[in-house]
Protein backbone atom coordinates (compact mmCIF):
# COMPACT_ATOMS: atom_id res chain seq x y z
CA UNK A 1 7.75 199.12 179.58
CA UNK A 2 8.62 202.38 181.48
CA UNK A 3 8.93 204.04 178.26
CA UNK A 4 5.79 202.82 176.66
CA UNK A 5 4.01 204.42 179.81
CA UNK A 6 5.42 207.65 179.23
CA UNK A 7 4.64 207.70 175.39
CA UNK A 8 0.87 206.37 176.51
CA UNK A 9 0.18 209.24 178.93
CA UNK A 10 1.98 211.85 176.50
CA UNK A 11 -1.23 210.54 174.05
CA UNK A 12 -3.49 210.71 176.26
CA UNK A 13 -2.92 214.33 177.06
CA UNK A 14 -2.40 215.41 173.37
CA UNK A 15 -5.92 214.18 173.01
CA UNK A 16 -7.63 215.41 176.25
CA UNK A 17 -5.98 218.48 174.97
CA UNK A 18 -7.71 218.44 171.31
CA UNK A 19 -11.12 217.26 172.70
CA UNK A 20 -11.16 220.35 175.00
CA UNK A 21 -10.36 222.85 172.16
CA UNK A 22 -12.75 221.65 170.02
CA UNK A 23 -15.57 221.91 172.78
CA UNK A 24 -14.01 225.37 173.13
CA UNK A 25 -14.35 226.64 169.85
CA UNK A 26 -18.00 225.05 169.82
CA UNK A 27 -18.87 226.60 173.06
CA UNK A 28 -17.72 230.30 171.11
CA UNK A 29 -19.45 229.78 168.17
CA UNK A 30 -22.65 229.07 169.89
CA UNK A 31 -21.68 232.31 171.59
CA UNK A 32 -21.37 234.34 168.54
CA UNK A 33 -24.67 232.62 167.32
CA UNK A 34 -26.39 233.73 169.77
CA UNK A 35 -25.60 237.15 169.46
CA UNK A 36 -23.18 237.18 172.64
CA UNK A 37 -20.04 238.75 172.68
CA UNK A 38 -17.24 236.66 172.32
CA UNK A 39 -13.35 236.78 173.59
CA UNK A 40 -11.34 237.90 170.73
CA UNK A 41 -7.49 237.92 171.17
CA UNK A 42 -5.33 241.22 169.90
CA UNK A 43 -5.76 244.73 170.17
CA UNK A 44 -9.05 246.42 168.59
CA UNK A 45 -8.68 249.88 167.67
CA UNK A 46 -12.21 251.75 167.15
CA UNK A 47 -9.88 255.52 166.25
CA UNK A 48 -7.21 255.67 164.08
CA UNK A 49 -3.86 256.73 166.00
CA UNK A 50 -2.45 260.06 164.95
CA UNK A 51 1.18 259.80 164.73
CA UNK A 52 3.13 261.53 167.52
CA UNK A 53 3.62 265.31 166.84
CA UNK A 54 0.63 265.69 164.14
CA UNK A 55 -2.74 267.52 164.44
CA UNK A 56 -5.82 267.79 163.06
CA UNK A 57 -7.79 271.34 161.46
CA UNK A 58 -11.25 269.98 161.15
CA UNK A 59 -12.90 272.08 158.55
CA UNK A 60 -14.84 275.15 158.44
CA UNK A 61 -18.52 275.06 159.01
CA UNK A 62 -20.78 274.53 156.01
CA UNK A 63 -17.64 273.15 154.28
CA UNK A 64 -18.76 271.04 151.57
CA UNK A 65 -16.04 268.68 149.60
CA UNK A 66 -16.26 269.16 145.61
CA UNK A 67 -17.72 267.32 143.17
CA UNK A 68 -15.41 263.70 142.78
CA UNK A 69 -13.34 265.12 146.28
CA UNK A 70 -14.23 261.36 147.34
């Protein structure tokens, strides 16, 4: 019996668990939809990182690349 308690409230909050992720991801997506901002996880980077030691020459004025340079 003692054991069958313990395996009924491990259930129970595997699925209170799952019902509150789902209203989670809902909540964000309604979020998004809105045009909110949303939490992301990670690390955004907006500038490339220069590796240590390097620089950057930007190039003369009036500069223009030539023709197929891209």
């Amino acid at each position: 019996m003692l054991a069958g308690s313990a395996f009924g409230v491990r259930a129970s909050q595997t699925s209170g668990y799952n019902v509150q992720q789902r209203y989670d991801y809902a909540y964000l997506q309604c979020m998004y939809a809105a045009g909110d901002k949303v939490p992301m996880r990670g690390a955004v980077r907006t500038v490339p990182q220069q590796p240590a030691g390097a620089y950057y020459t930007p190039p003369p004025p009036g500069w223009q690349p030539p023709p197929g340079f891209y």
